[in-house]
Protein backbone atom coordinates (compact mmCIF):
# COMPACT_ATOMS: atom_id res chain seq x y z
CA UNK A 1 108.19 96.05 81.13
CA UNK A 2 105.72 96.26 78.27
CA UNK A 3 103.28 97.99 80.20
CA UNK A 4 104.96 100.36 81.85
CA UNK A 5 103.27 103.59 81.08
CA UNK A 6 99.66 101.84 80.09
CA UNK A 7 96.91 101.54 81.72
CA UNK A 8 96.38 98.34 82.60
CA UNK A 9 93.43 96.00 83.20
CA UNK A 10 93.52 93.57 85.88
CA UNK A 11 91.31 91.15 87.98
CA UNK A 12 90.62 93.02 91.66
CA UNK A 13 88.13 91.67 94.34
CA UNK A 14 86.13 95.11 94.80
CA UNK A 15 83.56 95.94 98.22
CA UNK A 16 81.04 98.20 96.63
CA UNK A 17 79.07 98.39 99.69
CA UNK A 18 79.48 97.46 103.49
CA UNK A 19 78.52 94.37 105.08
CA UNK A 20 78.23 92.43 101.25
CA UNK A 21 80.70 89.90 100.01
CA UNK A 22 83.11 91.30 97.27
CA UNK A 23 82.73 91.15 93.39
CA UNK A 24 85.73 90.11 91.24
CA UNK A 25 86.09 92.51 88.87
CA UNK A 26 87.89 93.88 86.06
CA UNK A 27 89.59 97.48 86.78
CA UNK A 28 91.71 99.98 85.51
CA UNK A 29 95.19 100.70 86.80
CA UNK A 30 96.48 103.78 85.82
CA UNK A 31 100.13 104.26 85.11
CA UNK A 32 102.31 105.13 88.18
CA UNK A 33 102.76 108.88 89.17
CA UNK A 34 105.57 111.41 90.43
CA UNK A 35 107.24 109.66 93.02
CA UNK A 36 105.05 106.45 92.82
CA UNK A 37 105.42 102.19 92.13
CA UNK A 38 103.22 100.13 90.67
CA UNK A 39 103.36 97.16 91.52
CA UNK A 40 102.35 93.63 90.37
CA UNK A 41 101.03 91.96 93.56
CA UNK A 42 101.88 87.85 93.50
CA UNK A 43 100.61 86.91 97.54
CA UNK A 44 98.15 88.82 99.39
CA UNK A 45 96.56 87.85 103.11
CA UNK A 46 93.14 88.58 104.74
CA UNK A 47 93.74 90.20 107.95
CA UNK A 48 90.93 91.25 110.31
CA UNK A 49 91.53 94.74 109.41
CA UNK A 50 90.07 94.15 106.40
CA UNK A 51 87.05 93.14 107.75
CA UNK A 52 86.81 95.39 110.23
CA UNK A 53 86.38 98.14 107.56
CA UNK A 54 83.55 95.67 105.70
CA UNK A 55 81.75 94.63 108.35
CA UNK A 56 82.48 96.62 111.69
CA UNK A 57 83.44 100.24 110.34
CA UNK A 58 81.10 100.34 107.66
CA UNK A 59 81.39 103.99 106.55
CA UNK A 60 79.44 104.59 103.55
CA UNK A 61 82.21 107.66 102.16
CA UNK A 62 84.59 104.29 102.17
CA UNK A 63 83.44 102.49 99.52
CA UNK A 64 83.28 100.97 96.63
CA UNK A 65 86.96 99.65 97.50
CA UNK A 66 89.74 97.04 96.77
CA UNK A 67 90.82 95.84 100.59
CA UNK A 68 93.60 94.10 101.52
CA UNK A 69 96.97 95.57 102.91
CA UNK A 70 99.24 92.31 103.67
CA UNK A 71 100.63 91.44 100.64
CA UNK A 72 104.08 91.23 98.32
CA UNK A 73 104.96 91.76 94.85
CA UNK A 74 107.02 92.66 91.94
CA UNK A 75 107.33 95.97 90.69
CA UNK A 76 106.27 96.23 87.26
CA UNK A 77 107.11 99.77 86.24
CA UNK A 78 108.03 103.32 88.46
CA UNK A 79 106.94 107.33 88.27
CA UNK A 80 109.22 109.74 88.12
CA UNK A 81 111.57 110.77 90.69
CA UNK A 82 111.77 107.02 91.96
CA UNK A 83 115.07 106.37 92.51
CA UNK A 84 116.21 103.01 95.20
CA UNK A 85 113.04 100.84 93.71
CA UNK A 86 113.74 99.00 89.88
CA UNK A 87 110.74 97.33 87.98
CA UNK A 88 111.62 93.44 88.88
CA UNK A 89 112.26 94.15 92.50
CA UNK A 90 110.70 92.44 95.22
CA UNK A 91 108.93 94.26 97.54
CA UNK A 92 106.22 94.74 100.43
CA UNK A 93 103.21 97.23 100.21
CA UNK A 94 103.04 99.50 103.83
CA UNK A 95 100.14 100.49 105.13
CA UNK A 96 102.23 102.79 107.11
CA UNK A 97 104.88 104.61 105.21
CA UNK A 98 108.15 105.99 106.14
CA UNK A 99 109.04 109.60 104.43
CA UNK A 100 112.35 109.80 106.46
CA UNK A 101 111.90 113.82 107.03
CA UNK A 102 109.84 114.21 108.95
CA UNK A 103 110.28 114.80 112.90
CA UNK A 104 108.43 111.32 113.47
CA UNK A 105 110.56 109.52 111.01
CA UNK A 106 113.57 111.25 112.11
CA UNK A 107 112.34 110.27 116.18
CA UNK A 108 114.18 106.61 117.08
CA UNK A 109 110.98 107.02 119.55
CA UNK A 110 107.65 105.94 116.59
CA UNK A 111 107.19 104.30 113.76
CA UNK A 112 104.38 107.33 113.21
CA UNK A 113 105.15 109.55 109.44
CA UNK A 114 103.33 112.58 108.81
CA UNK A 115 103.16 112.02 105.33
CA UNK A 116 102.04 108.00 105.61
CA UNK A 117 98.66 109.15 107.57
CA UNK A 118 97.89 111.70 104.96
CA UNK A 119 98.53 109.07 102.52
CA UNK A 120 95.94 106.61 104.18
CA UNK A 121 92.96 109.03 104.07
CA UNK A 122 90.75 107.65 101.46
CA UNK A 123 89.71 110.13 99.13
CA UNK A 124 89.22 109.89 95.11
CA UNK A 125 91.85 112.00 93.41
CA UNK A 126 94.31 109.54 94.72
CA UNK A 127 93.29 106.57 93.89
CA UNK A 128 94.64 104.86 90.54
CA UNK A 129 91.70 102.17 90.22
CA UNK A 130 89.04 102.77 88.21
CA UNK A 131 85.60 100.02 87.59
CA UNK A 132 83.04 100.48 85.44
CA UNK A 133 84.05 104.22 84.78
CA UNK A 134 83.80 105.12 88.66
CA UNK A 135 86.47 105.75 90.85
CA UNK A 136 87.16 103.27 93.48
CA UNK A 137 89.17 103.83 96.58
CA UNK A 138 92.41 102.45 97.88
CA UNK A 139 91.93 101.17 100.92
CA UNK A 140 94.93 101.77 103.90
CA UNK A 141 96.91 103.53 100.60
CA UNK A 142 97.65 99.79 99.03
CA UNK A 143 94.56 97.55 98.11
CA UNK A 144 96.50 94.57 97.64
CA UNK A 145 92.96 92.11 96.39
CA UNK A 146 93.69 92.60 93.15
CA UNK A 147 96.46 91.85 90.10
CA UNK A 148 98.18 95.42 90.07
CA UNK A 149 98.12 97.80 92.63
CA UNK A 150 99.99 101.97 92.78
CA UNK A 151 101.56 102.65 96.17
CA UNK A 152 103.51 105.82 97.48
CA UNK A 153 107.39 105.33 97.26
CA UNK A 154 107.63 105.94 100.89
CA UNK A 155 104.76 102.95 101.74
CA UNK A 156 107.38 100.43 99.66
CA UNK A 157 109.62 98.13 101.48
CA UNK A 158 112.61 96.36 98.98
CA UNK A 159 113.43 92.85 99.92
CA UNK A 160 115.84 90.04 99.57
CA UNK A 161 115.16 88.54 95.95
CA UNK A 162 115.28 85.28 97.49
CA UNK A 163 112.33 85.71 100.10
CA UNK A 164 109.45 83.36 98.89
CA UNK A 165 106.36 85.68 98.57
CA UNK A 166 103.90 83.32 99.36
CA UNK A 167 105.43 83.43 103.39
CA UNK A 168 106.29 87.19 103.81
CA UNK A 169 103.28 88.61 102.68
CA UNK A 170 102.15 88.22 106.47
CA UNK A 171 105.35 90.31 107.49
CA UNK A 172 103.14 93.30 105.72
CA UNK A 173 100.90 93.46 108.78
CA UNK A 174 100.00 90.73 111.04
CA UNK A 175 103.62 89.35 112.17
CA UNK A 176 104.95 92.59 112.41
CA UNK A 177 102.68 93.96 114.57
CA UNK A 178 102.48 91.29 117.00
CA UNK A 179 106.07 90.45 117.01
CA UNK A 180 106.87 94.30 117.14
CA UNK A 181 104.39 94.79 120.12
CA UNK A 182 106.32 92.64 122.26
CA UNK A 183 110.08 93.22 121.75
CA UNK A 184 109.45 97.16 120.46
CA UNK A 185 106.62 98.30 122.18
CA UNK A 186 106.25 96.74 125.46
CA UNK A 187 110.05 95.87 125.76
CA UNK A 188 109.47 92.57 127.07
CA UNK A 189 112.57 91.80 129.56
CA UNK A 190 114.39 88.17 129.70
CA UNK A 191 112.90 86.25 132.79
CA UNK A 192 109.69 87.87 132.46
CA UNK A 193 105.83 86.83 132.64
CA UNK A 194 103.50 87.71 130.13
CA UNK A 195 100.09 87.09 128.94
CA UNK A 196 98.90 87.57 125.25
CA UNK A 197 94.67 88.04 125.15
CA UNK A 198 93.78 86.66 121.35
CA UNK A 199 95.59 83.73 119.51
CA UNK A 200 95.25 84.78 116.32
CA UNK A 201 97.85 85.94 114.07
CA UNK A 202 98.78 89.09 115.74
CA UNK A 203 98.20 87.40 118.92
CA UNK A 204 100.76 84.03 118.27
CA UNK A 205 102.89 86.64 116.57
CA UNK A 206 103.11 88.33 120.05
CA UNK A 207 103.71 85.07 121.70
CA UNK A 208 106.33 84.63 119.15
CA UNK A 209 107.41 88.18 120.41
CA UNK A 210 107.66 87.44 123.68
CA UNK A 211 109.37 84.09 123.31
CA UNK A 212 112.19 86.38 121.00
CA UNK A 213 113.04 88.68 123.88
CA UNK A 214 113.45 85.83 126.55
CA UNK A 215 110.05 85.69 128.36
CA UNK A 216 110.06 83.11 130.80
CA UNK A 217 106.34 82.27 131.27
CA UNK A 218 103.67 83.34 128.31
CA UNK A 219 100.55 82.78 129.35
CA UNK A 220 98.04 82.66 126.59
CA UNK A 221 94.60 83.73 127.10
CA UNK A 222 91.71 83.07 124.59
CA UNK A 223 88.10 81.82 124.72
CA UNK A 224 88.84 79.11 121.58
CA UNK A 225 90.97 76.46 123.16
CA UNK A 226 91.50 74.78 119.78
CA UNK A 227 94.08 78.03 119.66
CA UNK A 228 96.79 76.43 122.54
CA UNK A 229 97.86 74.01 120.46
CA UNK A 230 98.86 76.26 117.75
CA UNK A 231 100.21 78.60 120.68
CA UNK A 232 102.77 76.13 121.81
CA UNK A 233 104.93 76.12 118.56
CA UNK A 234 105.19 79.74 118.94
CA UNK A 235 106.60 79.60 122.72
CA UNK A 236 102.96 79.94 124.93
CA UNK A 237 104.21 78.00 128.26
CA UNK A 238 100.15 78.15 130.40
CA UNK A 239 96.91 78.59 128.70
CA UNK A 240 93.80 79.80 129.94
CA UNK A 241 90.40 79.92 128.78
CA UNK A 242 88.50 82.68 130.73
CA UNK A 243 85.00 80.95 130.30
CA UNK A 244 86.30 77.87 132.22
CA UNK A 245 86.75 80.43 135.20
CA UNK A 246 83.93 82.07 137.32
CA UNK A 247 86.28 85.07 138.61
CA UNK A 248 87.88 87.89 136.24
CA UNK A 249 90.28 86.41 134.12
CA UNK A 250 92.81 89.64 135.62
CA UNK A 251 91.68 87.85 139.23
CA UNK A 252 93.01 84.29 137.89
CA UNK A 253 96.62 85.17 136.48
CA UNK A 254 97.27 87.25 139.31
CA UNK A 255 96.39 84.36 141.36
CA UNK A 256 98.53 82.44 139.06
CA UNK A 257 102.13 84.81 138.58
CA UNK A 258 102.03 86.30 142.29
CA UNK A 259 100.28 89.70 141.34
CA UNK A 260 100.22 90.01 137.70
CA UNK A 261 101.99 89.76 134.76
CA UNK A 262 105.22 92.05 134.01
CA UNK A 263 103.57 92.03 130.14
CA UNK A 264 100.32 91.73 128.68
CA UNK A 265 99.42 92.59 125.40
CA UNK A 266 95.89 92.93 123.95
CA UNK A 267 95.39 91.47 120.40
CA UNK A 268 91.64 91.56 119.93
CA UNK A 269 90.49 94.73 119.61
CA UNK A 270 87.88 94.45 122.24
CA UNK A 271 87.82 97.17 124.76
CA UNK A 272 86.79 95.20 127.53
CA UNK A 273 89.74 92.86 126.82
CA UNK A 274 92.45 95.54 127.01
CA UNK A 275 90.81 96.86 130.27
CA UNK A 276 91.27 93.13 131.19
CA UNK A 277 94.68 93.14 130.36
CA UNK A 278 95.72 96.29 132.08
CA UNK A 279 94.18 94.94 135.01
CA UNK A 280 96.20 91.58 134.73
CA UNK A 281 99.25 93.71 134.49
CA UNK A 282 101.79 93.91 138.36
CA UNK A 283 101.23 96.97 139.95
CA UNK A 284 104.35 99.12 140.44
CA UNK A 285 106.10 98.11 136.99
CA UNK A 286 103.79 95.66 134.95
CA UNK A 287 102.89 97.19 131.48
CA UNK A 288 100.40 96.74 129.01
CA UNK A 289 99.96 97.23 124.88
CA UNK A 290 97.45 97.66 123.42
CA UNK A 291 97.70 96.25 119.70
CA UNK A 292 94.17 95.15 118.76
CA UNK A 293 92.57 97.42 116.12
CA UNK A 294 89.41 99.26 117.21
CA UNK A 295 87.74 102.99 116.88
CA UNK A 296 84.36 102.14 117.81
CA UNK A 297 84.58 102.46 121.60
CA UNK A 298 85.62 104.30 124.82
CA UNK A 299 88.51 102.23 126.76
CA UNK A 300 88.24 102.78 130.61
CA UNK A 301 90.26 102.23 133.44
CA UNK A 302 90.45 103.21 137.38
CA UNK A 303 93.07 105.90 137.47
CA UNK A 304 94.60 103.73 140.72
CA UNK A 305 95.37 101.19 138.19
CA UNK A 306 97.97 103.59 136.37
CA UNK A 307 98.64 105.88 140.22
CA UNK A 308 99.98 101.81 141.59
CA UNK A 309 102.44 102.12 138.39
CA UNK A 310 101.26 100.24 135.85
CA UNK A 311 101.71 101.97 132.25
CA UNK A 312 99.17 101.37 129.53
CA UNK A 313 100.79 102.11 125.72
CA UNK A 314 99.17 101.30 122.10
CA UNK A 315 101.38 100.10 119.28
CA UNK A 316 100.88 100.53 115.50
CA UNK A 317 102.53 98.25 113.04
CA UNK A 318 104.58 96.71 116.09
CA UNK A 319 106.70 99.90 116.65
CA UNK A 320 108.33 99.08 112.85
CA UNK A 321 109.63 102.00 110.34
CA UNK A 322 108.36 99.83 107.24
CA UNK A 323 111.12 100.63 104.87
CA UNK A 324 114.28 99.82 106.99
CA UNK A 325 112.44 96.93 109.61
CA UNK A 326 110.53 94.72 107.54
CA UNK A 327 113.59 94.13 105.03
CA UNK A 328 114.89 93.39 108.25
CA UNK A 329 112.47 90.75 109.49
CA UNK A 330 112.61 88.94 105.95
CA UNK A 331 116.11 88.23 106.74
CA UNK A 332 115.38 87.18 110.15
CA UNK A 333 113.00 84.75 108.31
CA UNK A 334 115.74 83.55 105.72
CA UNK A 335 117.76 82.92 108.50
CA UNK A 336 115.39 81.12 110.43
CA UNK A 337 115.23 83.56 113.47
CA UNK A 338 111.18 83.80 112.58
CA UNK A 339 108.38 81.66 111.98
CA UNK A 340 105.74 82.61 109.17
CA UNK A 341 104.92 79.14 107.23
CA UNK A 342 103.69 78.04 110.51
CA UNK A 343 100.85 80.94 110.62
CA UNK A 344 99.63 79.80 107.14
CA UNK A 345 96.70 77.67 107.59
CA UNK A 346 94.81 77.77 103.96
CA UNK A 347 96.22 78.73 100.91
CA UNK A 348 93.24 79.94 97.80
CA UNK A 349 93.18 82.02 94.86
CA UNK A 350 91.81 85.42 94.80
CA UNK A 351 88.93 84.37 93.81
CA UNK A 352 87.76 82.76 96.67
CA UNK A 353 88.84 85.82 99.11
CA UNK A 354 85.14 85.38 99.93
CA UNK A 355 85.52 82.09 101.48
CA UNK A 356 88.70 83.48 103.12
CA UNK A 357 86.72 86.04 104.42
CA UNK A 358 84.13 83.68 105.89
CA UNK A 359 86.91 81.50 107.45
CA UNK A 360 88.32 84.45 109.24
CA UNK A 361 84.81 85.35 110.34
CA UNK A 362 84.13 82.41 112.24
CA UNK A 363 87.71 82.17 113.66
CA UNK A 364 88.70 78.70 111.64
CA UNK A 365 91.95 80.22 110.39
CA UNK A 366 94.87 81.52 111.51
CA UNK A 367 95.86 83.23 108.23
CA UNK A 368 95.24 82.93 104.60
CA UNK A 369 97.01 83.42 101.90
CA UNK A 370 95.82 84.32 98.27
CA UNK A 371 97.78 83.66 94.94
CA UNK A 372 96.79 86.94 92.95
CA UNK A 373 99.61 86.43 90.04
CA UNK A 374 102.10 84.08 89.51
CA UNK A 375 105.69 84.96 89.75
């Protein structure tokens, strides 16, 4: 392409402080380097990650940024040393990378990669955005609010070149790591009950999950009920709302499945909730994941909760290696095996990613999707 090698200068939705609504601006892309891809980002969704770094995490050392992390694109040009990615491919940016070498990568056991979590520390001499002469970070290694973005070659999945952006852009977080919670993680079994705490994407991605892997009985749990509906086209059987109830919402499915639930998944990020969960969980074999995002907090249990033989595991990305997997579940999409349209509730431009951001905020969407560039 015409640029490749350039700078370029692009539209990107930057955070230059916590806690205040982000500023389109124009920044500077450098060129790609050794063993990078730039890439030319068409779709990009909010997730709650993203705002859980603007208005939860709030660390001062990360900012100014470009969020966003759930995204796809075309590659417009490659560094050196890149050698299975082509400018013109389609691809999605990983917020977890896959190096392949190392003894996590090579481990059928994580989707962990030595190299992806040193690649997701924020720090200036790796970042290839620059605004108004300063430096501005890349947030979870991809920064996907803006035109052009530089990832790692290992943080790069390839696609199908018939997979319509606009759709699997969720598969780049949100799907994937509900999805992968339930059939990687927890290993949900056909016949089963399970309960999924949080209906929003992750959380009816989960469902979705659960529904995949042959679950009987999914019990969805959430204090919104204008969320059941929308939990019904992705397989949720029972619905509960744990402010209708004046007992513990563990006390009320037990009552409900004869003990507990052989699954439950947390997909909040509330630490309360996932002791909830555990707690809702069979004793002797029930198990529960926990998949919403938090580092705020202290989780606690009772220790007899684990001695009765419950097992309490956290999952990352849904248990997916990004470069082989999500290739993977865009086929399963093509072919019909996955839903993604059907998390898609608004569709703006990037710049409106404020009013995306406020939706989200005030729970009124499921998931939004921003055109950044047109095909």
């Amino acid at each position: 392409m015409a640029t490749a090698g350039k700078v370029i200068k692009c539209k990107a939705a930057v955070a230059w402080e916590p806690n205040k609504p982000l500023v389109i601006e124009e920044i500077e892309v450098d060129p790609p380097q050794a063993n990078e891809i730039r890439i030319k980002i068409v779709a990009t969704a909010v997730c709650h990650t993203d705002l859980y770094h603007l208005l939860e995490n709030m660390h001062k050392d990360g900012f100014p940024t470009v969020l966003g992390h759930e995204a796809a694109g075309i590659v417009e040009s490659v560094g050196p040393g890149v050698t299975e990615i082509q400018p013109g491919d389609k691809v999605i940016p990983l917020f977890i990378g896959q190096c392949r070498q190392c003894r996590f990568c090579k481990s059928p056991k994580t989707n962990q990669c030595v190299d992806a979590w040193k690649g997701n520390v924020m720090t200036v001499a790796d970042s290839r955005f620059t605004c108004k002469g300063k430096k501005v970070l890349q947030f979870a290694g991809t920064s996907t609010f803006s035109e052009y973005t530089v990832v790692n070659e290992i943080a790069v999945a390839k696609i199908d070149p018939a997979a319509p952006l606009d759709k699997v852009c969720l598969l780049g977080c949100g799907v994937c790591t509900g999805y992968g919670a339930a059939v990687n993680t927890a290993k949900v079994e056909p016949g089963s009950t399970c309960a999924v705490f949080g209906l929003g994407a992750v959380g009816l991605a989960a469902v979705m999950g659960c529904k995949a892997a042959g679950a009987e009985k999914i019990i969805a749990v959430d204090i919104n009920p204008e969320k059941f509906e929308k939990a019904k086209v992705f397989g949720a059987t029972d619905f509960v709302n744990p402010k209708d109830h004046n007992k513990p919402i563990s006390q009320v499915l037990s009552e409900m499945t004869d003990g507990g639930v052989d699954f439950s998944l947390e997909c909040v990020g509330n630490v309360g909730v996932m002791r909830s969960a555990l707690e809702s969980c069979v004793q002797g074999w029930g198990v529960s994941v926990i998949v919403g995002w938090t580092d705020l907090q202290d989780f606690s249990a009772r220790p007899i909760q684990l001695i009765a033989g419950r097992t309490w595991k956290g999952s990352a990305f849904g248990g997916f290696k990004g470069r082989e997997d999500v290739p993977q579940m865009v086929k399963a999409y093509l072919d019909k095996k996955v839903k993604l349209d059907e998390f898609i509730t608004h569709n703006m431009t990037l710049d409106q990613v404020n009013d995306a951001i406020e939706l989200m905020k005030h729970g009124k969407c499921i998931r939004t999707v921003l055109s950044v560039s047109p095909q």
